[in-house]
Protein backbone atom coordinates (compact mmCIF):
# COMPACT_ATOMS: atom_id res chain seq x y z
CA UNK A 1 22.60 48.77 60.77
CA UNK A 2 24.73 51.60 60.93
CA UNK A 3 23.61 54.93 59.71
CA UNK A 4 23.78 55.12 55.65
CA UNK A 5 25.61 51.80 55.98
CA UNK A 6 24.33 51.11 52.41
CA UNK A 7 26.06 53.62 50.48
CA UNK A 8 29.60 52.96 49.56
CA UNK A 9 32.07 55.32 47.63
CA UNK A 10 30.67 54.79 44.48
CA UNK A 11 27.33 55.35 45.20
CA UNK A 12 25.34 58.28 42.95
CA UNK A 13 23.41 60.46 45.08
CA UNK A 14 20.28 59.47 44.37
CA UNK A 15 20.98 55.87 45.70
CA UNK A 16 22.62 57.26 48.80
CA UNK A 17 18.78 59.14 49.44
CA UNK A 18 17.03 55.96 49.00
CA UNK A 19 19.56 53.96 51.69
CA UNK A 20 19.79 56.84 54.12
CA UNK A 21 15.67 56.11 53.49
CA UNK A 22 16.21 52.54 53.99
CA UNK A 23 18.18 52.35 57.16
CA UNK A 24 15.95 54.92 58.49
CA UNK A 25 13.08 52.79 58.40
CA UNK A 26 14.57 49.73 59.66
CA UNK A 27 16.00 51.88 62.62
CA UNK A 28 12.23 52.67 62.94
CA UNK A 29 10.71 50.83 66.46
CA UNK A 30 7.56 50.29 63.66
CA UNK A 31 9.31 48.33 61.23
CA UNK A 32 6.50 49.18 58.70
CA UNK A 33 7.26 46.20 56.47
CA UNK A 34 5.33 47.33 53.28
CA UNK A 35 7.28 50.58 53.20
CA UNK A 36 10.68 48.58 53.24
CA UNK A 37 9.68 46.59 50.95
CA UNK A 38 8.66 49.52 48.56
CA UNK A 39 12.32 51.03 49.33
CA UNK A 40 14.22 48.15 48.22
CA UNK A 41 12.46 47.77 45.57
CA UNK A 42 13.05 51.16 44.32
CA UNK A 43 16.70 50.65 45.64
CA UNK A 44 16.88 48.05 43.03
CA UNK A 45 15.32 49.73 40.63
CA UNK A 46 17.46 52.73 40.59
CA UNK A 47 20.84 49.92 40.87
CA UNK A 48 19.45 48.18 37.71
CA UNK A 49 19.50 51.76 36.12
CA UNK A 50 22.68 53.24 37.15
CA UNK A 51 24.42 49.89 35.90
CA UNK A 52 22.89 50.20 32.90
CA UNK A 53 24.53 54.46 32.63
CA UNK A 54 27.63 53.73 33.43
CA UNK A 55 30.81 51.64 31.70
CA UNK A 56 32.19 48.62 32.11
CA UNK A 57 35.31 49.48 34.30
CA UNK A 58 33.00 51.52 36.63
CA UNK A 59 30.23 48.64 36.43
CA UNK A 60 32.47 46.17 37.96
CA UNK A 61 33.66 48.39 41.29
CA UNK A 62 30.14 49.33 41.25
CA UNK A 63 29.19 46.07 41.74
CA UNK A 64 31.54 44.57 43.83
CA UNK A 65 30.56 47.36 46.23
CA UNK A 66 27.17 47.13 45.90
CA UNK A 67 27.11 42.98 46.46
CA UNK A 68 28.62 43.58 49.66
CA UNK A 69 26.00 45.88 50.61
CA UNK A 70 23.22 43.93 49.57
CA UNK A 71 24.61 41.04 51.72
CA UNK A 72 24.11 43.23 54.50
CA UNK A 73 20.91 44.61 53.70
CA UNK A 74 19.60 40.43 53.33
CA UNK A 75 21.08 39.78 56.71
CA UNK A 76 19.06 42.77 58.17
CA UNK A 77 16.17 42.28 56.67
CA UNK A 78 16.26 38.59 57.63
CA UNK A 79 16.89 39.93 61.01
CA UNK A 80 13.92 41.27 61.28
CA UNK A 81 11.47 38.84 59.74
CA UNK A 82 13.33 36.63 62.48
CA UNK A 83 12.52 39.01 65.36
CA UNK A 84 8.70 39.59 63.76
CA UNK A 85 8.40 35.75 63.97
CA UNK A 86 9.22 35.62 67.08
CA UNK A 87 7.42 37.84 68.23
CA UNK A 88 3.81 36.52 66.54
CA UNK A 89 5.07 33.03 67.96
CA UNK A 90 5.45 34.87 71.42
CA UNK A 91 1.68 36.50 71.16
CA UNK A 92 0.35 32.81 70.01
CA UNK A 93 1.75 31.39 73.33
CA UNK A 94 0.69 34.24 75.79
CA UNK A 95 -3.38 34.01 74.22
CA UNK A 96 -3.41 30.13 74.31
CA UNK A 97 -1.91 30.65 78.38
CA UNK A 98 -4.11 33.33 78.72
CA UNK A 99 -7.13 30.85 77.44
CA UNK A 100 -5.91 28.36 79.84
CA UNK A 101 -6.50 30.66 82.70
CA UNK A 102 -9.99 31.48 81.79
């Protein structure tokens, strides 16, 4: 994910904190997975607000903006849950070989 790839030009500032927060963490070699998900949650907390401050007109570039950018986040995120998968499945195989050689 490109850096502050979630923010758009009609993001409010204090959305644009919370994805430059968001991509930073999934940049992160850790992947702490708890503190994502505590991100996007607040991510969509403070969309669900914003949507609800501003008009119509602005509602609907808002959100064709921000469906986009969602889309990406999902793909990411799925991404990684792929990648952590694989990864568990790749530790399962290595202790049952490592059994075998016992």
């Amino acid at each position: 994910m490109k850096k502050n790839s979630l923010s758009h030009v009609h993001t409010p500032p204090h959305l644009d904190a919370i994805n430059r927060q968001i991509v930073k963490c999934i940049e992160n070699s850790d992947n702490d997975f708890s503190l994502l998900y505590k991100l996007v949650k607040k991510r969509d907390d403070i969309i669900v607000n914003h949507l609800s401050s501003i008009e119509d007109g602005e509602k609907k570039n808002f959100a064709k903006f921000e469906v986009e950018k969602n889309r990406e986040l999902l793909l990411t995120v799925n991404n990684l849950l792929q990648e952590a998968k694989d990864e568990v499945s790749k530790l399962i195989r290595s202790k049952a070989a490592a059994k075998k050689y016992k």
